[in-house]
C-alpha atoms as a PDB file:
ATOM      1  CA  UNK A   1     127.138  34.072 -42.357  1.00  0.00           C
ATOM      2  CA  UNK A   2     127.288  33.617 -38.391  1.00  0.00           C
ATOM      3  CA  UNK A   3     124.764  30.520 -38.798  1.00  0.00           C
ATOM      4  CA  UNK A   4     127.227  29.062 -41.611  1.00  0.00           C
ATOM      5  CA  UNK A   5     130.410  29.441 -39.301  1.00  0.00           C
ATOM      6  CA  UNK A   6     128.468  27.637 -36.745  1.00  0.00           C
ATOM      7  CA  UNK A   7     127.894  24.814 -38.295  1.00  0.00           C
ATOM      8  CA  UNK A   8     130.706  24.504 -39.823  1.00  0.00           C
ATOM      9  CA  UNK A   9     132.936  24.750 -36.684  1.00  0.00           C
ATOM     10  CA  UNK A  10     130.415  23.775 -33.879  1.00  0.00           C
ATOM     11  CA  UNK A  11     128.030  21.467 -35.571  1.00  0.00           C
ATOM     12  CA  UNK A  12     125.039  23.347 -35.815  1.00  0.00           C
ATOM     13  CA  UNK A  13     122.052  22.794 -38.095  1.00  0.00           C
ATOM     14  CA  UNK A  14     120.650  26.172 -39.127  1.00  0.00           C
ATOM     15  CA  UNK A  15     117.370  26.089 -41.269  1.00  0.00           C
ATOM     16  CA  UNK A  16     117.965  22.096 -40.735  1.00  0.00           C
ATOM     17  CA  UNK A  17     120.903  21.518 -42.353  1.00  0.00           C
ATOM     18  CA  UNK A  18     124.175  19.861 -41.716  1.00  0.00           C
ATOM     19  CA  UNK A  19     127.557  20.400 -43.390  1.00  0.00           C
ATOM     20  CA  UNK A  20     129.745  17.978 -43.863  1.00  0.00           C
ATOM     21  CA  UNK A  21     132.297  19.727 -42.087  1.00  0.00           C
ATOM     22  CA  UNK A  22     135.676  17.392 -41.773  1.00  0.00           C
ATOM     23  CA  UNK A  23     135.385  17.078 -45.813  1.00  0.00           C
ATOM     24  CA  UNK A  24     134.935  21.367 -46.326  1.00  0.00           C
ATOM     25  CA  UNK A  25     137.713  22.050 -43.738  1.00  0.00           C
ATOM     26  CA  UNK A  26     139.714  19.933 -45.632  1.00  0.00           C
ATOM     27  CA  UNK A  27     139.372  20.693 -48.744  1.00  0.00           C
ATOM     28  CA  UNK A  28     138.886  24.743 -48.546  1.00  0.00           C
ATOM     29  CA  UNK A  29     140.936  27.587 -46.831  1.00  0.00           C
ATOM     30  CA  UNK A  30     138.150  29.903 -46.104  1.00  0.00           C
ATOM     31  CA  UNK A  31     138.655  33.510 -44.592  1.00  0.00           C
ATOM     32  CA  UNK A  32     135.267  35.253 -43.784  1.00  0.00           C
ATOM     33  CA  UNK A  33     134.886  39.301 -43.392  1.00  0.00           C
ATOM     34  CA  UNK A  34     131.502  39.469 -41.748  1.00  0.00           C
ATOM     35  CA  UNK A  35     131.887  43.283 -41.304  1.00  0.00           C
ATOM     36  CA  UNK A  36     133.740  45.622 -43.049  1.00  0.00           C
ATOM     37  CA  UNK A  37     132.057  49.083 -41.905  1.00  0.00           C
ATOM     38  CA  UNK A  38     131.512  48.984 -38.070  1.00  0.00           C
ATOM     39  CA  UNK A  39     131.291  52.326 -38.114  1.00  0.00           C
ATOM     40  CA  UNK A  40     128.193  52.645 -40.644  1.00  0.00           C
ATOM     41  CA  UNK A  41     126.821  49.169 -38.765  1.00  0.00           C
ATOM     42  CA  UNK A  42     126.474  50.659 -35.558  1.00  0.00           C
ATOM     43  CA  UNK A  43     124.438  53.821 -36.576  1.00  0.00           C
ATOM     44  CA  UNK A  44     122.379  51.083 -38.638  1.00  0.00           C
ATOM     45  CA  UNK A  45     122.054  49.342 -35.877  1.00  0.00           C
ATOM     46  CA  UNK A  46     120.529  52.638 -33.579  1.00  0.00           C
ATOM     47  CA  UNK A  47     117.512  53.050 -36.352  1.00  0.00           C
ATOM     48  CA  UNK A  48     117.070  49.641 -36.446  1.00  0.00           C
ATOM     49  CA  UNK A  49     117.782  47.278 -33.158  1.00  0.00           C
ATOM     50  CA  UNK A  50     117.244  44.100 -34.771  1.00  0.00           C
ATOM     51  CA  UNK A  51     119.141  44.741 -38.278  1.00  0.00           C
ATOM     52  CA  UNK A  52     116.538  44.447 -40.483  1.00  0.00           C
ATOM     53  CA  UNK A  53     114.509  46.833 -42.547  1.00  0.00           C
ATOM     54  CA  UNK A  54     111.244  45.063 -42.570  1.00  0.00           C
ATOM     55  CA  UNK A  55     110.324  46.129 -38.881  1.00  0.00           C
ATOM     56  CA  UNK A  56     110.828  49.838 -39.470  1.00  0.00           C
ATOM     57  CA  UNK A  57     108.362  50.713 -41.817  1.00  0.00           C
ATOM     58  CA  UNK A  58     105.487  48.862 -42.555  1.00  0.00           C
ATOM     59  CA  UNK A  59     104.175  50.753 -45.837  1.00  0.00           C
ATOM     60  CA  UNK A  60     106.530  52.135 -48.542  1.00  0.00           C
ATOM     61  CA  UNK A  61     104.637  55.526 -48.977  1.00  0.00           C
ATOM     62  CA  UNK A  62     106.517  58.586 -50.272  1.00  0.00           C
ATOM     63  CA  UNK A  63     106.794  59.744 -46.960  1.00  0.00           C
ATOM     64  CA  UNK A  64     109.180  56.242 -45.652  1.00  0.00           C
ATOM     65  CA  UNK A  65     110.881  55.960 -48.857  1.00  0.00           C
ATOM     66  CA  UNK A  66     112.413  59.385 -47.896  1.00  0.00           C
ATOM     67  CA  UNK A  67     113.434  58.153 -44.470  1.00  0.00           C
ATOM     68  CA  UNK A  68     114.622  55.259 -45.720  1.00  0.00           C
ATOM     69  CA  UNK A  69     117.067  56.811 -48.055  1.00  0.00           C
ATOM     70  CA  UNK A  70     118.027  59.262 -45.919  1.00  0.00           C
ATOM     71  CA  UNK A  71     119.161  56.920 -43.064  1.00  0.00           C
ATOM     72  CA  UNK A  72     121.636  55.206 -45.518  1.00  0.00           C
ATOM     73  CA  UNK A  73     122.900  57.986 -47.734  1.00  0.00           C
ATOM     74  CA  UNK A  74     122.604  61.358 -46.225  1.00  0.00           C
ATOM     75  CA  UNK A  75     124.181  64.178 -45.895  1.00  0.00           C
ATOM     76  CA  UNK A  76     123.955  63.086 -49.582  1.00  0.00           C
ATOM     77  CA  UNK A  77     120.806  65.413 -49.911  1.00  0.00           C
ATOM     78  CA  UNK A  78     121.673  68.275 -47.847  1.00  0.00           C
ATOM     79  CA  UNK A  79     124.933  68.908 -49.581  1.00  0.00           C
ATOM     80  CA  UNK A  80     124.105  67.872 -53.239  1.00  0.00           C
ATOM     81  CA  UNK A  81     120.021  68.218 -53.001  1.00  0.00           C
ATOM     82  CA  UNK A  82     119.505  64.385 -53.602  1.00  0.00           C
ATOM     83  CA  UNK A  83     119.740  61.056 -52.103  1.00  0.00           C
ATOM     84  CA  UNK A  84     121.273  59.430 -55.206  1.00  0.00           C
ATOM     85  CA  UNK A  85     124.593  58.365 -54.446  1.00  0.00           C
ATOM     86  CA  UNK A  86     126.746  60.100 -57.054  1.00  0.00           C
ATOM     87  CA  UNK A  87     130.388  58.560 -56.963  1.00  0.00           C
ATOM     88  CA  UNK A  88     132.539  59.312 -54.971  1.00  0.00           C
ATOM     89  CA  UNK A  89     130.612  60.125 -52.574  1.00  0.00           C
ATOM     90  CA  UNK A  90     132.993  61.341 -49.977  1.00  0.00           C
ATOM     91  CA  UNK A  91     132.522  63.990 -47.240  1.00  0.00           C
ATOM     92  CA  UNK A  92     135.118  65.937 -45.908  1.00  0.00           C
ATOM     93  CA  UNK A  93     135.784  66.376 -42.104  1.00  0.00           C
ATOM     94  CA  UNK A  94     134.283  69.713 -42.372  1.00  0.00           C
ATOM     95  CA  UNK A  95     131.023  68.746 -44.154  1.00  0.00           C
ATOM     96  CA  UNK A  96     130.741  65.842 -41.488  1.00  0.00           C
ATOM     97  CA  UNK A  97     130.679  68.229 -39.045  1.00  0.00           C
ATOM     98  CA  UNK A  98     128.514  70.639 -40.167  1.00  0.00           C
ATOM     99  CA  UNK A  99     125.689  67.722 -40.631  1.00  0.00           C
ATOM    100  CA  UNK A 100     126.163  66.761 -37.290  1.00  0.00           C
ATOM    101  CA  UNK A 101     125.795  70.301 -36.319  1.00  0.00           C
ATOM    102  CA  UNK A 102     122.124  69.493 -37.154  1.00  0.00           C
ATOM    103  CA  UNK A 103     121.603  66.814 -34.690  1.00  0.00           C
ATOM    104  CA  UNK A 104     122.009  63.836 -37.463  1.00  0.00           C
ATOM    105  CA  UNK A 105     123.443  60.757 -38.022  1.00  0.00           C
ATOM    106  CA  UNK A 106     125.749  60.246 -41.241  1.00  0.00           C
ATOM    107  CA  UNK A 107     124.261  57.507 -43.115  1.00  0.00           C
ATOM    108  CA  UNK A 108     124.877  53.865 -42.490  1.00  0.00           C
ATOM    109  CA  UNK A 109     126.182  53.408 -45.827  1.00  0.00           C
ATOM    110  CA  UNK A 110     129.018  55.660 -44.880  1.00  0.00           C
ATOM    111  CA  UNK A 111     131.993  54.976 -42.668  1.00  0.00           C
ATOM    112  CA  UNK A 112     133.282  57.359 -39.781  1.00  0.00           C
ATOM    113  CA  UNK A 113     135.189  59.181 -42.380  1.00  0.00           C
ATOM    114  CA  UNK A 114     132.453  60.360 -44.438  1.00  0.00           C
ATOM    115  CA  UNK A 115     133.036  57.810 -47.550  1.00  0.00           C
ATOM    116  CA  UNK A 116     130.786  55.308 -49.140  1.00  0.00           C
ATOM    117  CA  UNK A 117     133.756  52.366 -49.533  1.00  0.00           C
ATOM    118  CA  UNK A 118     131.396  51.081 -53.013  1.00  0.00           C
ATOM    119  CA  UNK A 119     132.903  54.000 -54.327  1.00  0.00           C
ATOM    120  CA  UNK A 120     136.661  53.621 -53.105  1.00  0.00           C
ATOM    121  CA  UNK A 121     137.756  50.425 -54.673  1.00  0.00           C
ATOM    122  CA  UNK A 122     139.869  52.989 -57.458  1.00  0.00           C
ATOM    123  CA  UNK A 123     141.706  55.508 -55.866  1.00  0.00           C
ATOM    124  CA  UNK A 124     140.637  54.307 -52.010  1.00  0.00           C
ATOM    125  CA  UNK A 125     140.932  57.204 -49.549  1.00  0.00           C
ATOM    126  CA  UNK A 126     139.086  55.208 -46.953  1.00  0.00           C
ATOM    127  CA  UNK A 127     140.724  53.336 -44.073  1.00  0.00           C
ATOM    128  CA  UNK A 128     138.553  50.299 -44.496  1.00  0.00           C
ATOM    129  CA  UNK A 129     138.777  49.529 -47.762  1.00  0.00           C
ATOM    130  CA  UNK A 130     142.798  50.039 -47.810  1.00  0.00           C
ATOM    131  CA  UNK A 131     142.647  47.018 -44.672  1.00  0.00           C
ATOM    132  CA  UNK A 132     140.393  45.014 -47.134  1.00  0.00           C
ATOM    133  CA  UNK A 133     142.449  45.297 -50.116  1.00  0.00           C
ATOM    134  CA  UNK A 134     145.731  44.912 -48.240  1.00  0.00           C
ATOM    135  CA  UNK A 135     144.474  41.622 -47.046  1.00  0.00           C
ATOM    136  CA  UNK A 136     143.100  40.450 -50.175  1.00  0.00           C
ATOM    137  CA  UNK A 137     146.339  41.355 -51.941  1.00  0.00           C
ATOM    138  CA  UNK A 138     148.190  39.224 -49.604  1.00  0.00           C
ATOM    139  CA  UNK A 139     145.885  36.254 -49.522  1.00  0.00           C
ATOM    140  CA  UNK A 140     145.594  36.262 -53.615  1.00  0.00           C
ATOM    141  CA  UNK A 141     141.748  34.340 -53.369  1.00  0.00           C
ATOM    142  CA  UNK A 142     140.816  31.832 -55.970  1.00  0.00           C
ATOM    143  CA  UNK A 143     137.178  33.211 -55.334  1.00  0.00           C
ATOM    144  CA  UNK A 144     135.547  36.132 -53.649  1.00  0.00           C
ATOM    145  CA  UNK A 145     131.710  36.207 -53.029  1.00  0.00           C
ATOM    146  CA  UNK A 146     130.192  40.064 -51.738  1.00  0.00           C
ATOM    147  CA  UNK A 147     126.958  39.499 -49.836  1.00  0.00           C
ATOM    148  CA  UNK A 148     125.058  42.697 -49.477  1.00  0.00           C
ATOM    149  CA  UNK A 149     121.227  42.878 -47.407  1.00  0.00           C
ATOM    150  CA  UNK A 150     119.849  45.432 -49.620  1.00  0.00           C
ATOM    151  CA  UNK A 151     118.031  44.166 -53.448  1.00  0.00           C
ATOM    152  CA  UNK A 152     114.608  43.091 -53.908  1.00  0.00           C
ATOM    153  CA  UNK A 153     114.064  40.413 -54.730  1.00  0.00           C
ATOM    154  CA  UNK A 154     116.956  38.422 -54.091  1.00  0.00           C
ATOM    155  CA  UNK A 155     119.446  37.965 -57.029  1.00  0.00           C
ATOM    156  CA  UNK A 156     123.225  36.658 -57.549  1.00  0.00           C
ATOM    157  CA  UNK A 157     125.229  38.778 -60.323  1.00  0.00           C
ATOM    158  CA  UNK A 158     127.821  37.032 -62.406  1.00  0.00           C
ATOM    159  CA  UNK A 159     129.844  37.021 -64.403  1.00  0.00           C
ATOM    160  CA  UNK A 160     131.932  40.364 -63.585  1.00  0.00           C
ATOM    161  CA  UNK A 161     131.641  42.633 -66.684  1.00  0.00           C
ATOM    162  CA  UNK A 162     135.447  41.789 -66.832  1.00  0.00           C
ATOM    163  CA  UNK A 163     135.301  38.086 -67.245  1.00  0.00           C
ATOM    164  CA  UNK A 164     136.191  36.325 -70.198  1.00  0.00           C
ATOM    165  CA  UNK A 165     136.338  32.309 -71.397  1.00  0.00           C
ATOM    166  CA  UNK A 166     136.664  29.946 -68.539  1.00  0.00           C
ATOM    167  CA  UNK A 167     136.711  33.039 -65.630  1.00  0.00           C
ATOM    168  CA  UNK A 168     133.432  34.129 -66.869  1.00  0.00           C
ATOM    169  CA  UNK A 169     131.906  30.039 -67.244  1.00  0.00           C
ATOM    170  CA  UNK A 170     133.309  29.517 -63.821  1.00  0.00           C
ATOM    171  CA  UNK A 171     131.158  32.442 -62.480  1.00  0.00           C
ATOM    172  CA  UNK A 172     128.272  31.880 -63.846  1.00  0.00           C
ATOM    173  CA  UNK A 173     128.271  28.000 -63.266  1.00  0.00           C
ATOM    174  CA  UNK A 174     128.713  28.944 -59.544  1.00  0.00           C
ATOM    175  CA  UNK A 175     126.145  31.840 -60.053  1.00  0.00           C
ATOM    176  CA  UNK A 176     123.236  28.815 -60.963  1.00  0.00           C
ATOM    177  CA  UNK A 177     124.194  26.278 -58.238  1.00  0.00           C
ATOM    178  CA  UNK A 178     123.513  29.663 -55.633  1.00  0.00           C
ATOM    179  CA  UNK A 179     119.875  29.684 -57.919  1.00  0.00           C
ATOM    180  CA  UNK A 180     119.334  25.856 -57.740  1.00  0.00           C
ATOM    181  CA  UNK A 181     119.870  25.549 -53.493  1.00  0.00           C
ATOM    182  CA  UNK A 182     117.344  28.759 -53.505  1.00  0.00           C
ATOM    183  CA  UNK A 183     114.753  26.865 -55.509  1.00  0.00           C
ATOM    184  CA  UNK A 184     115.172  23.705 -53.649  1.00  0.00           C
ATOM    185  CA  UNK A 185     114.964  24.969 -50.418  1.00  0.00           C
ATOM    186  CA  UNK A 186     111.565  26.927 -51.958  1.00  0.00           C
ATOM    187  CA  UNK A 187     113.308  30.749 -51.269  1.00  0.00           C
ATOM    188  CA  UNK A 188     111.879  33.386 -53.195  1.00  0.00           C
ATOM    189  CA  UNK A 189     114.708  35.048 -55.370  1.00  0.00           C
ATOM    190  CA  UNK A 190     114.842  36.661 -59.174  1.00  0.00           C
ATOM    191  CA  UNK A 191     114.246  33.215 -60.934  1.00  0.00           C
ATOM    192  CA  UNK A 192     115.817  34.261 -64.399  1.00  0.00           C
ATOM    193  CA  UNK A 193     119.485  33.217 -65.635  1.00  0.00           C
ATOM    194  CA  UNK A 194     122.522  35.306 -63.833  1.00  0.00           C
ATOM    195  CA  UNK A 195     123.059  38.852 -65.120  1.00  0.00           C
ATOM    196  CA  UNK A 196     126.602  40.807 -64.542  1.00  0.00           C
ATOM    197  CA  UNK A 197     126.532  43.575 -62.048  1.00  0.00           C
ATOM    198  CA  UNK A 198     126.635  47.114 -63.583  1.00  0.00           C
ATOM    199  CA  UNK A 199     129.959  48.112 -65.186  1.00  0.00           C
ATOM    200  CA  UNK A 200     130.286  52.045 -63.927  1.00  0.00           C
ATOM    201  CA  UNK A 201     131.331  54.310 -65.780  1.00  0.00           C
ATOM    202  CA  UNK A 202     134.581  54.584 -63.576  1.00  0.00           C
ATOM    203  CA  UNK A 203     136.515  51.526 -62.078  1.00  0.00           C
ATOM    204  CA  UNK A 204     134.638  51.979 -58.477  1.00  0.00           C
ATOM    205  CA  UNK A 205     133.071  48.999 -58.035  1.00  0.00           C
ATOM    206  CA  UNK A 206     134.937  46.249 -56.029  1.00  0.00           C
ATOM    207  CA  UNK A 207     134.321  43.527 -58.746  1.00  0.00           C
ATOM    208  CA  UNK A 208     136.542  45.448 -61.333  1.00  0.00           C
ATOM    209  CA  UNK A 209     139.294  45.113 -58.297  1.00  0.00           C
ATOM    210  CA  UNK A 210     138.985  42.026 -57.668  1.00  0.00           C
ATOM    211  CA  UNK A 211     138.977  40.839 -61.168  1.00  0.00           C
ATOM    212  CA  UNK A 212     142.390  42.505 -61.174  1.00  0.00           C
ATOM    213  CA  UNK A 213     143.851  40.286 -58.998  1.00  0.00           C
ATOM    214  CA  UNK A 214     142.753  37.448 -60.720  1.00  0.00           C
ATOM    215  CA  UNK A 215     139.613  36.355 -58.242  1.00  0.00           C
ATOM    216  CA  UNK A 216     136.381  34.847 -59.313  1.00  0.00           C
ATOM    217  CA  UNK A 217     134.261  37.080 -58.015  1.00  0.00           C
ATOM    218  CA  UNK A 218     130.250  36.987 -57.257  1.00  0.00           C
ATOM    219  CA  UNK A 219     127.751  39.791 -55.851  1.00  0.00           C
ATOM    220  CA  UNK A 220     125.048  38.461 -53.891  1.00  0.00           C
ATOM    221  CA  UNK A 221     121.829  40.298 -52.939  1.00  0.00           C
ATOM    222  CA  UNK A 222     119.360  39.147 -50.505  1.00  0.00           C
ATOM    223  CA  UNK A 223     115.826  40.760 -50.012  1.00  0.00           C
ATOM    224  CA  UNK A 224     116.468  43.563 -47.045  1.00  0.00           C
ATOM    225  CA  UNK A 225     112.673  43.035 -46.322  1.00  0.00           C
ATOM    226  CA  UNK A 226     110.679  46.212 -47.112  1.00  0.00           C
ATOM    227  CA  UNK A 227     112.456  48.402 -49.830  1.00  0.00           C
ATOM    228  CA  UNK A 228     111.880  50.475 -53.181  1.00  0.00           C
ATOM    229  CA  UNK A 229     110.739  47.867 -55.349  1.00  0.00           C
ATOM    230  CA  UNK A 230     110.265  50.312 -58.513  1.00  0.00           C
ATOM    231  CA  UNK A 231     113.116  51.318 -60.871  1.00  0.00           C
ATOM    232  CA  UNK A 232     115.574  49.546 -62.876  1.00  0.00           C
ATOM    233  CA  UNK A 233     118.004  49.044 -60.268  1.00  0.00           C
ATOM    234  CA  UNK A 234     115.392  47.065 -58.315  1.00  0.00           C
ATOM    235  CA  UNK A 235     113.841  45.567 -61.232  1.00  0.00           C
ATOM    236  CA  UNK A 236     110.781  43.770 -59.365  1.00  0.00           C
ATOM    237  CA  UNK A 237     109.156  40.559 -60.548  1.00  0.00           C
ATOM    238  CA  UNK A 238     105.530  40.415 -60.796  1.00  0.00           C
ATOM    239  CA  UNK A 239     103.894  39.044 -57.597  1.00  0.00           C
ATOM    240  CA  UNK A 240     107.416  39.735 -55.342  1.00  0.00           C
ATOM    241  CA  UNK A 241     106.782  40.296 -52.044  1.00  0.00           C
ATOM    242  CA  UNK A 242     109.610  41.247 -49.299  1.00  0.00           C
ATOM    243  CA  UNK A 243     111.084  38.288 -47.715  1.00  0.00           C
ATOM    244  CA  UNK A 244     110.878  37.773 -44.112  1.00  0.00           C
ATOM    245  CA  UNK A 245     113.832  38.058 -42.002  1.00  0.00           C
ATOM    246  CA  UNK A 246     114.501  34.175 -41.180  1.00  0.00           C
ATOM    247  CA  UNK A 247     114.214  33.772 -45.128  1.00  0.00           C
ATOM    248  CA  UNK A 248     116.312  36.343 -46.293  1.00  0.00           C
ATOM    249  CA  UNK A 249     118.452  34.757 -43.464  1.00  0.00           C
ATOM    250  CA  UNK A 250     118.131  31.095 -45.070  1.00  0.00           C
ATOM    251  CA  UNK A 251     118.979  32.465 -48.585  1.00  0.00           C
ATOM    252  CA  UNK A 252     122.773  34.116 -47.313  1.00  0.00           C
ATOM    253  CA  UNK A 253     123.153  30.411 -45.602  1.00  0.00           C
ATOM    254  CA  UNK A 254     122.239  28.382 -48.363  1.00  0.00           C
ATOM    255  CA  UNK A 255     124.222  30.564 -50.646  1.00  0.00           C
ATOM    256  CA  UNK A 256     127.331  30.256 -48.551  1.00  0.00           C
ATOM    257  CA  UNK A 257     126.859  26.253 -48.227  1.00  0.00           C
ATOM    258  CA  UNK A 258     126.683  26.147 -51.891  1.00  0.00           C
ATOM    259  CA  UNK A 259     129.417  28.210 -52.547  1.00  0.00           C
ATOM    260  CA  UNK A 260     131.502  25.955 -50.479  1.00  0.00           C
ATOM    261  CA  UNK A 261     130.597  23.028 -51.490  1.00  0.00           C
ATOM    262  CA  UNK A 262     131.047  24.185 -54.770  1.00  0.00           C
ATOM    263  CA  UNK A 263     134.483  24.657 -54.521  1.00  0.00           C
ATOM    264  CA  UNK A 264     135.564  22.153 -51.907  1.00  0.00           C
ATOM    265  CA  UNK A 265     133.855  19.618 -54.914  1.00  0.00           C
ATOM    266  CA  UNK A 266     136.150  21.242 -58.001  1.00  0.00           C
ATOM    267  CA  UNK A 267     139.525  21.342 -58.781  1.00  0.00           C
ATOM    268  CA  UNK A 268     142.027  23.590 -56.835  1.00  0.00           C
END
């Protein structure tokens, strides 16, 4: 996202590539969040210096996978004796402190407050996603794109499990544009057609939100470099092989130059 807003406001050529950048300025009002949890960033950022899995552990054996999930979700485990995330998965001051009592980090995936905010787009205790949603309600966005560093392979979800007629054409049709600039620019990704993003079985999930206030919406996953790749949530294609870190780089740009030029090319 950093490499986009450079060349769109400086004139820089990431991966090779220019944007026209008088036309997209122009034609599209475009407000950027490149960090929404500093406080779960910078603990990421202790266990890994360079922000990317892929250096940390070389082989996924039993052994890694644990420390892997532990340094996003816990104390997950040492309250609730497992590292799935279970909604809502909020700790309370107290339980915060008795895990750091133990000489441990809360998980990245957490704020300072304990919370995971994929869980707090219903009821929203956390202070994060209440400055997220009050901007979003103010701004009222045609479009909203989530770009998360975590599925393997790569894959864009759409439509929303709440989108209908045109909404849910719109999404998809932006969904396969994000699919053709991957294949052009020869970036491995989950080459099948779009699939929605899984409706919980609560309202937690940002993309029911959003849909709410009447915003295309689009989840975007880029290849984290080396992660589970077994179970359905990961879904792996035959032959997949973690990305490295300038292409799981490349795929979030060309994914954001699409998306813009997407819209800066259709009807407000």
């Amino acid at each position: 996202m950093l490499a986009f807003l450079d060349a769109l406001l400086s004139g820089a050529t990431p991966f090779g590539a220019a944007l026209d950048r008088g036309w997209l300025m122009d034609a599209v009002t475009l407000h950027v969040f490149p960090l929404i949890n500093p406080g779960g960033a910078e603990r990421f950022s202790r266990r890994f210096p360079d922000s990317w899995h892929g250096t940390w552990m070389p082989d996924w054996t039993p052994v890694n996978k644990e420390k892997f999930f532990a340094e996003a979700n816990e104390p997950c485990r040492f309250f609730y004796g497992t590292y799935v995330k279970k909604p809502p998965m909020r700790f309370t001051p107290d339980q915060t402190a008795q895990w750091e009592k133990t000489g441990n980090l809360l998980g990245s995936s957490l704020t300072d407050d304990g919370l995971d905010m994929w869980f707090d787009w219903d009821d929203t205790h956390g202070r994060e996603t209440r400055a997220v949603k009050d901007v979003l309600s103010a701004l009222r966005p045609h479009w909203v794109a989530d770009f998360h560093n975590f599925m393997y392979p790569t894959e864009v979800f759409a439509p929303t499990p709440y989108s209908k007629g045109d909404l849910a054409r719109q999404e998809l049709g932006l969904a396969r544009a994000i699919q053709a600039a991957w294949r052009e620019q020869k970036l491995a990704f989950h080459d099948r057609p779009p699939r929605p993003y899984p409706q919980p079985a609560a309202e937690y999930y940002e993309d029911c939100w959003l849909h709410q206030l009447g915003a295309r919406t689009l989840i975007i996953e880029f290849n984290g470099g080396m992660l589970a790749t077994e179970g359905a949530e990961y879904e792996p294609a035959p032959g997949e092989r973690p990305l490295t870190r300038r292409e799981s780089l490349a795929s979030a740009f060309f994914a954001a130059r699409t998306l813009v030029d997407q819209l800066a090319a259709s009807p407000a």
